[in-house]
Protein backbone atom coordinates (compact mmCIF):
# COMPACT_ATOMS: atom_id res chain seq x y z
CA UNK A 1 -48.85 82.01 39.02
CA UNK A 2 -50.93 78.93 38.34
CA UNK A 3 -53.90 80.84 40.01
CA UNK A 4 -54.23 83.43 37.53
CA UNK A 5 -54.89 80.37 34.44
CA UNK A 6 -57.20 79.14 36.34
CA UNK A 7 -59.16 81.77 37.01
CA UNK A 8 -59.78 81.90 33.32
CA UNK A 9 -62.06 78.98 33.69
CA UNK A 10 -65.43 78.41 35.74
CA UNK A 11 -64.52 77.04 38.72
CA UNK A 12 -65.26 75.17 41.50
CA UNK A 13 -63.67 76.17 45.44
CA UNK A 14 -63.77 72.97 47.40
CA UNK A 15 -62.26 73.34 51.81
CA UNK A 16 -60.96 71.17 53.77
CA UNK A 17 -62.25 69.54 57.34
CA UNK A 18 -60.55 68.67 60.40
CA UNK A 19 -57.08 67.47 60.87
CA UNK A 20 -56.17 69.87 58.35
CA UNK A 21 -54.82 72.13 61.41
CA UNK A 22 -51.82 72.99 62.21
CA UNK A 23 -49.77 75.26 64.99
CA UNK A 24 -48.95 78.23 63.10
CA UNK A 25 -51.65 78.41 60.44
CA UNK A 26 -52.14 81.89 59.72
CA UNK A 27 -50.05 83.42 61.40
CA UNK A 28 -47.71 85.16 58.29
CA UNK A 29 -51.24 86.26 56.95
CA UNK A 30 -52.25 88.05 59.90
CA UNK A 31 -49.45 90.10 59.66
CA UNK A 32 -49.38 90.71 56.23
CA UNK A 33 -52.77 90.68 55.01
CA UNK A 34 -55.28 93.56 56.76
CA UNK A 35 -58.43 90.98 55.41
CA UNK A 36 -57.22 88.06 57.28
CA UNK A 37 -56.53 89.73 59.86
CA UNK A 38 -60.11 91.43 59.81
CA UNK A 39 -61.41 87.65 60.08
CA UNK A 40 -59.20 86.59 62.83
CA UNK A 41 -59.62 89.30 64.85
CA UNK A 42 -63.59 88.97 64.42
CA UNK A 43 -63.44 85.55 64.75
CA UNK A 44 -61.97 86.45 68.19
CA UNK A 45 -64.66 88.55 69.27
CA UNK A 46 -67.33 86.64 68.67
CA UNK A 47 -66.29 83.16 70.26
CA UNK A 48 -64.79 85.50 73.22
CA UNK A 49 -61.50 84.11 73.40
CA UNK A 50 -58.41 84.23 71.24
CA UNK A 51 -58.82 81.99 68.47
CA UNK A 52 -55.92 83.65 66.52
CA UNK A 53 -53.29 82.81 69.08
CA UNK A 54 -54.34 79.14 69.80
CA UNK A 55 -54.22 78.97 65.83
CA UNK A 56 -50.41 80.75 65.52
CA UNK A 57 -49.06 78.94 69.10
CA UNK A 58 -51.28 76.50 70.19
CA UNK A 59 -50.75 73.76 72.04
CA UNK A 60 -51.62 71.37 69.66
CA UNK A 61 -53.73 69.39 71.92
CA UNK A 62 -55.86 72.17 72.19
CA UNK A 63 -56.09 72.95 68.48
CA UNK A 64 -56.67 69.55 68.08
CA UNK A 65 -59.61 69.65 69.97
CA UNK A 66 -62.73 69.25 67.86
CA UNK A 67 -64.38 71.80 69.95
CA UNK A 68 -61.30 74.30 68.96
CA UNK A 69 -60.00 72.55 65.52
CA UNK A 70 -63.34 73.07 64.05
CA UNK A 71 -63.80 77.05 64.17
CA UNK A 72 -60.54 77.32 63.75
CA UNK A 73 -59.62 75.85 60.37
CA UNK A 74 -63.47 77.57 59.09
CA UNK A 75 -61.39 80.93 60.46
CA UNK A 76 -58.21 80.06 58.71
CA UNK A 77 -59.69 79.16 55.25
CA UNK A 78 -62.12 82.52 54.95
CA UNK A 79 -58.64 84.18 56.16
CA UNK A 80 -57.33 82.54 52.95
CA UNK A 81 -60.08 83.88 50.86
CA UNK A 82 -59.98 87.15 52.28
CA UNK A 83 -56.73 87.91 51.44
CA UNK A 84 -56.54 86.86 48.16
CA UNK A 85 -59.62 88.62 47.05
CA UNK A 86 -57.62 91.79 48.60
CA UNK A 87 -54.89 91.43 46.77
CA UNK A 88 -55.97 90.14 43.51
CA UNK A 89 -57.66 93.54 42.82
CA UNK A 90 -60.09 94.12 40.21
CA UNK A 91 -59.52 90.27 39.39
CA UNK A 92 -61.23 89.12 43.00
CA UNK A 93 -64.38 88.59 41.36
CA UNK A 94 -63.12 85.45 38.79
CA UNK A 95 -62.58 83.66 42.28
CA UNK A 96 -66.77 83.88 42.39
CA UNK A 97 -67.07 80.01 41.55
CA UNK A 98 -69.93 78.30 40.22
CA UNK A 99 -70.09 75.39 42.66
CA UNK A 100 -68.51 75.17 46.05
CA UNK A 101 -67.85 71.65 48.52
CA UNK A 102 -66.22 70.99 51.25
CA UNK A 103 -64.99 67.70 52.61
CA UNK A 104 -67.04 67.32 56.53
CA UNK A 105 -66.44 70.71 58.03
CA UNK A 106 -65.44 72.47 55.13
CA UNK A 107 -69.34 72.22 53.84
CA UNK A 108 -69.49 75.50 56.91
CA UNK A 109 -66.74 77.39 55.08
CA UNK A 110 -68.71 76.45 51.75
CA UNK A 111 -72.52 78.17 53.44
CA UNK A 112 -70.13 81.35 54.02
CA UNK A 113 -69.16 81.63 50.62
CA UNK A 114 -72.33 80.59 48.89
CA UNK A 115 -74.25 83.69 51.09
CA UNK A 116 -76.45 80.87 52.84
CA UNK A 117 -75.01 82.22 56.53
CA UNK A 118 -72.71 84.99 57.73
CA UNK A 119 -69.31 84.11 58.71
CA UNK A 120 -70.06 85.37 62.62
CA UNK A 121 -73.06 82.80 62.62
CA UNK A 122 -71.23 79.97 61.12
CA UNK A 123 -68.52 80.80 63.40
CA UNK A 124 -70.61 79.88 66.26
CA UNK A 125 -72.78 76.80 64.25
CA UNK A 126 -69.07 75.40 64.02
CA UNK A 127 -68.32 75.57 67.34
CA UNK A 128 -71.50 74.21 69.03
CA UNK A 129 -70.92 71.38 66.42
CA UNK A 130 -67.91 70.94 67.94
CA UNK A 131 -69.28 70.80 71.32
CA UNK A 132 -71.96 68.56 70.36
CA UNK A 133 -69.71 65.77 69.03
CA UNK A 134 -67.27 66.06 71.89
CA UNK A 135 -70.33 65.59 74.58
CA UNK A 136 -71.47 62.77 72.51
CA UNK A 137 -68.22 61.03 72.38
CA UNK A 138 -67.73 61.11 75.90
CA UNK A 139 -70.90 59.58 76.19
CA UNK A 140 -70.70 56.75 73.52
CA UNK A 141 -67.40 56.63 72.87
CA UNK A 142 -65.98 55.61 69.63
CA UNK A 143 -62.68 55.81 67.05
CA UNK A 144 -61.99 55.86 63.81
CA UNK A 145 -59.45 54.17 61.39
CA UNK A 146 -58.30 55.15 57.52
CA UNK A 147 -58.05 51.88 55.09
CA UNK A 148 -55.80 52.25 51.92
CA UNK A 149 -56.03 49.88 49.23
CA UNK A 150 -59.53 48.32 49.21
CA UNK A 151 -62.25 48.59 46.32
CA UNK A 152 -65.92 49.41 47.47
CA UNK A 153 -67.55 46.29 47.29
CA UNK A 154 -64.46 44.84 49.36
CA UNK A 155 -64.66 46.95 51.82
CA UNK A 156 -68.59 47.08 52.49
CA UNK A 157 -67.82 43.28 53.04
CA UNK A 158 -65.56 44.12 55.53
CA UNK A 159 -67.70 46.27 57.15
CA UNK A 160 -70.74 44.08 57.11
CA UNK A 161 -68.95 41.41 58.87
CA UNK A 162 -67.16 43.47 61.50
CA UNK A 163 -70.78 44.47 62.80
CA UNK A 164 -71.50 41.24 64.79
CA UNK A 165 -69.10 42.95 67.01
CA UNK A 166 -70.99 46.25 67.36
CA UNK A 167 -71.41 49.31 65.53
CA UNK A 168 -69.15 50.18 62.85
CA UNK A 169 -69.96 52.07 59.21
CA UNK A 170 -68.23 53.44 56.34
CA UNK A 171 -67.95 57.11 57.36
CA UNK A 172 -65.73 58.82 54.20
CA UNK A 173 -65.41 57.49 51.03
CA UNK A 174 -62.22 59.79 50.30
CA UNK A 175 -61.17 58.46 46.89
CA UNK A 176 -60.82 55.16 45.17
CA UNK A 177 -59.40 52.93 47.43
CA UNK A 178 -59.08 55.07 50.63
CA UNK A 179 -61.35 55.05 53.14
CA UNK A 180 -62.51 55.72 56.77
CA UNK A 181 -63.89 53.77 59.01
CA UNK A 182 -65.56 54.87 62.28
CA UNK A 183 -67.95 53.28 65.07
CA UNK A 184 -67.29 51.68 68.37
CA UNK A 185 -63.77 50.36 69.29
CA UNK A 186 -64.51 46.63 69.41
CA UNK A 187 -66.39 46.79 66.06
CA UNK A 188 -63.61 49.04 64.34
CA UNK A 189 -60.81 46.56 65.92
CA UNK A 190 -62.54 43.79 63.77
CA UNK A 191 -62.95 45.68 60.51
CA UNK A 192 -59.38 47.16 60.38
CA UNK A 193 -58.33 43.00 61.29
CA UNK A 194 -60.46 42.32 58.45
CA UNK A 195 -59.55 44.59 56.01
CA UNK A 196 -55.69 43.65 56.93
CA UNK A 197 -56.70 40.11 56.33
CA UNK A 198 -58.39 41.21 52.87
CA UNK A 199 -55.20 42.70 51.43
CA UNK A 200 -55.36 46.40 52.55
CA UNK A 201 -52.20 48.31 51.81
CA UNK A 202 -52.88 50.47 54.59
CA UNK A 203 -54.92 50.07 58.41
CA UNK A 204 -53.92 52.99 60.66
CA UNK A 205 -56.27 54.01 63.64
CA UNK A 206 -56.98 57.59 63.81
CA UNK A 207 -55.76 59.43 66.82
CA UNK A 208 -59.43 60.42 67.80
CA UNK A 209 -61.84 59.06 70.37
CA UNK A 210 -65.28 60.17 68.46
CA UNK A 211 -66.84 58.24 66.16
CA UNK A 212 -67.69 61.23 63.13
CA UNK A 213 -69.79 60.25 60.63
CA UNK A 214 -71.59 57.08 62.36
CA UNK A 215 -75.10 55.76 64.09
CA UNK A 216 -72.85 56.91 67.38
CA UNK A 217 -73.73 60.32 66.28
CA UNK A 218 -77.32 60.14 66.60
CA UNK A 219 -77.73 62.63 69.88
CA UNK A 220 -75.32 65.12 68.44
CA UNK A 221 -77.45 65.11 65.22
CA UNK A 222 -80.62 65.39 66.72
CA UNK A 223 -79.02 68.56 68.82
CA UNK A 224 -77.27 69.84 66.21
CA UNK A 225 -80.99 69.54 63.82
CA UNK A 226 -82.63 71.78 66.68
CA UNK A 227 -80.09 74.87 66.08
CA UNK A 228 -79.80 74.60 62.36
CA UNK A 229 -83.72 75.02 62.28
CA UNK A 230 -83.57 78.95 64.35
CA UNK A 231 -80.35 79.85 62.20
CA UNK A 232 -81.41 82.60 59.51
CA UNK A 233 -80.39 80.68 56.22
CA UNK A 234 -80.82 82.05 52.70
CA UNK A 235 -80.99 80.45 49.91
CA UNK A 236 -77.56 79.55 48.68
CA UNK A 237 -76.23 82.24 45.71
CA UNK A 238 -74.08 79.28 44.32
CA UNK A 239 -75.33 75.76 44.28
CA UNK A 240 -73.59 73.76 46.72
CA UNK A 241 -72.67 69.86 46.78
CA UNK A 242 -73.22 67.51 49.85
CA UNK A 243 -71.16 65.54 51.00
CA UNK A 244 -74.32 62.79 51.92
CA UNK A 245 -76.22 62.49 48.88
CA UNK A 246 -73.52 64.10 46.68
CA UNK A 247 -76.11 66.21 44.81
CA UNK A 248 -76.62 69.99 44.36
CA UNK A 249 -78.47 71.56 47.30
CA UNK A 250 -80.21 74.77 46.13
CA UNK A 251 -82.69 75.55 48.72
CA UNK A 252 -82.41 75.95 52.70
CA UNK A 253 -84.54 73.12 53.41
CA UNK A 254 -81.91 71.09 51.56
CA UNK A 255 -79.30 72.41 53.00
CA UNK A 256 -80.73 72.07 56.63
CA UNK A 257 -81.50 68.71 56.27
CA UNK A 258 -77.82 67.50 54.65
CA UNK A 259 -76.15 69.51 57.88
CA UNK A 260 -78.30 67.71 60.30
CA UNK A 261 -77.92 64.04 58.38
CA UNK A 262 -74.02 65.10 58.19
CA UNK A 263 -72.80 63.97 61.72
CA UNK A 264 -74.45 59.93 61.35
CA UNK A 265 -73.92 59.80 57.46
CA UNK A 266 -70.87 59.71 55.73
CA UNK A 267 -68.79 61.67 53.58
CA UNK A 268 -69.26 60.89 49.88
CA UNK A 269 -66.42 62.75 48.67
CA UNK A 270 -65.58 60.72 45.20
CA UNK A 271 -69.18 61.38 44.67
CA UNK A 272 -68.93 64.76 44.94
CA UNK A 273 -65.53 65.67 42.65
CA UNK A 274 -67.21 63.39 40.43
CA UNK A 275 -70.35 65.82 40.53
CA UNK A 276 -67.95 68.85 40.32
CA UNK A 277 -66.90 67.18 36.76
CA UNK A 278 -70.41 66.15 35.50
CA UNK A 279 -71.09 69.98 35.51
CA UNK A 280 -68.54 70.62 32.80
CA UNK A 281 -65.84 71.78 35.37
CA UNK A 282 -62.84 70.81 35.13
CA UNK A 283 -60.93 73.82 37.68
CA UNK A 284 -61.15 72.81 41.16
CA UNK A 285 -59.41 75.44 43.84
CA UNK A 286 -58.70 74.07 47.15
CA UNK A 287 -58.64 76.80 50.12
CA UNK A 288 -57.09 75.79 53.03
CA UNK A 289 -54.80 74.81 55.23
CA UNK A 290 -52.27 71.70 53.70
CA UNK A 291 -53.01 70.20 50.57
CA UNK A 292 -55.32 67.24 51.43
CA UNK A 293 -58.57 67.74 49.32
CA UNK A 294 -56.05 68.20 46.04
CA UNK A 295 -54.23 64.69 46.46
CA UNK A 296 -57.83 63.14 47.02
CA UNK A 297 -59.03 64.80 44.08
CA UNK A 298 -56.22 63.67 41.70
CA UNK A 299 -57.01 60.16 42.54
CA UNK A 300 -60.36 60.34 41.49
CA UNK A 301 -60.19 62.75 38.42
CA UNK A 302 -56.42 63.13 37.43
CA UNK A 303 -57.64 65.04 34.49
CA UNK A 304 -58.51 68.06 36.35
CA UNK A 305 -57.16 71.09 36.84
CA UNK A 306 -55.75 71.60 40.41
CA UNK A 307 -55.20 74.28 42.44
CA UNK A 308 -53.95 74.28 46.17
CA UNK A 309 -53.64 78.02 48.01
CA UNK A 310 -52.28 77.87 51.15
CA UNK A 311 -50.93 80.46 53.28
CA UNK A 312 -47.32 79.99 51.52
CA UNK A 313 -48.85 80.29 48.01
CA UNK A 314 -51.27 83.23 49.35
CA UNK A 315 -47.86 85.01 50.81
CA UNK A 316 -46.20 84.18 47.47
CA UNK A 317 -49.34 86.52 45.63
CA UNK A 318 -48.70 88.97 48.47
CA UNK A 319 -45.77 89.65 48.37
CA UNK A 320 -45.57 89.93 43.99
C-alpha cells in the first residue's frame, strides 16, 4: 500500500473543511473499526444527539448544515485516524507527523492531533463555530462563488472593482488559479460578472448563504474570540500552519489569535503547502473524507508525494 512508503518519510497530515461531507461517511468504519467507532459514539455523547446516524443517513440538508457539517466531518476524519493507528500496529507511531494543516475547519481536526485541545472540547468549539456563523448569516447575509482560471493579480483586480457594489473579498486562495470568493450578494454578483468578463474558465456560485471567510464575519469572530480565550489550550506538540498568515504557530497565543482572525480572513492554502515544502517535506497525507486537499495540493507542488486515506482506502488496510 502506498501508505506504508510514505510513512518512511517525515511527514506532514493536512484535513479537509466543509463540503467535504457526504451521506454515508463512516459508516463501513463504524462497523469495522472498534476506534472509530469509539469516536463516533463519543462524539455522540457529548453533542447529545446522534451525530453518527445523521453522518451514515442524513438528510443531506441537515449534514449540510454548517451547524451539523462542521462537527461532523472533525468526527469523521479523527474516525479516520483512529482506525488506522489501530490497525497499523506497532507502525501507528510513523503516522506522528512533523507538521499538521488543515484547509478552514480542518485547522480543529489539526489542534486534536497536535495535543493543543481534546477531541471532546474541539468537538464542541466546532459546533458553536458552527452556530456562530449560521446566526451571523442570517443576520448579514452573504454567498460565496469559486473562480477557476484567474492569476492573483487578476483576480485582486476583480475584486477591487466589484467593491463599489458592497462587500466582497478574496476568502481562499485554494491553488494557482482557483479561488473563492465570498461577501454580500450584490458585490459577489459583480465580481463573478467580472471575472467572466476577464477570461475565467470557471464562475460557479456556491450553494451557501454565509459569507465564510469575509468582513461579514466580524460578529461571529468577535463571539467566537470570547470562547477560544476560556478553552484550556496547550501548547501545540507539533508545529502547526495557519491558514491566515501561512506561518508556523507554536504557542497558544498564536494559535488563539489565527482561530479568532480565521472566520473574516481568508484561507491561504497555496501558502501553506508551499510552507509544508520549505520545511524539507515533501510527504503530505490527507485524512478525510473525498480527496479535495490532494488535487489542490498537486496543483501547487506536483512534485510531492501524495497520499489520500479515505474510508475506502482505510477499509482496504482493514481488511489486509
Amino acid at each position: 500500500m502506498e501508505l506504508f512508503n510514505a510513512l518512511r518519510d517525515q511527514i506532514a497530515l493536512v484535513f479537509p473543511g466543509q463540503g467535504s461531507q457526504y451521506v454515508g461517511m463512516g459508516k463501513q468504519l463504524y462497523g469495522a473499526s472498534p476506534a472509530a467507532r469509539q469516536v463516533f459514539d463519543r462524539a455522540d455523547e457529548v453533542l447529545g444527539f446522534s451525530l453518527s446516524q445523521l453522518c451514515f443517513e442524513g438528510p443531506p440538508a441537515e449534514l449540510d448544515d454548517t451547524f451539523n457539517a462542521q462537527p461532523a466531518i472533525l468526527t469523521v476524519s479523527m474516525a479516520y485516524l483512529a482506525a488506522l493507528k489501530e490497525n497499523l500496529g506497532p507502525l501507528g507511531y510513523a503516522l506522528t507527523p512533523s507538521l499538521v494543516a488543515g484547509h478552514s475547519l480542518g485547522q480543529f481536526t489539526a489542534l486534536v492531533v497536535a495535543g493543543v485541545l481534546d477531541f471532546e472540547d474541539v468537538l464542541k468549539l466546532v459546533r458553536e463555530r458552527g452556530r456562530l456563523m449560521k446566526e451571523t448569516g442570517d443576520a448579514w447575509p452573504g454567498g460565496m462563488a469559486a473562480v477557476v482560471g484567474l492569476d492573483s493579480s487578476t483576480i485582486q483586480s476583480v475584486v477591487d472593482e466589484a467593491q463599489a457594489s458592497g462587500i466582497v473579498t478574496l476568502a481562499n486562495d485554494n491553488s494557482p488559479g482557483q479561488t473563492v470568493l465570498s461577501g454580500e450578494v450584490a458585490a459577489l454578483q459583480r465580481a463573478m460578472e467580472l471575472a467572466k468578463q476577464r477570461g475565467a474558465k470557471l464562475v460557479q456560485r456556491l450553494a451557501i448563504s454565509i459569507a465564510s471567510h469575509s468582513p461579514l464575519m466580524q460578529q461571529a469572530s468577535q463571539r467566537f474570540g470570547g470562547i477560544l480565550s476560556q478553552m484550556p489550550f496547550r501548547p501545540p506538540l507539533i508545529p502547526l500552519i495557519a491558514n491566515n498568515s501561512a506561518r508556523m504557530l507554536t504557542s497558544v497565543e498564536e494559535l488563539r489569535s489565527e482561530l479568532a482572525q480565521h472566520l473574516t480572513g481568508p484561507v491561504q492554502w497555496t501558502r501553506s503547502v508551499q510552507m509544508i515544502t520549505a520545511q524539507g517535506i515533501s510527504t503530505i497525507i490527507e485524512i478525510g473524507p473525498k480527496q479535495i486537499l490532494t488535487s489542490l495540493i498537486k496543483r501547487i507542488t506536483p512534485e510531492a508525494k501524495l497520499v489520500a486515506l479515505t474510508e475506502a482506502d482505510v477499509m482496504r488496510l482493514i481488511r489486509g
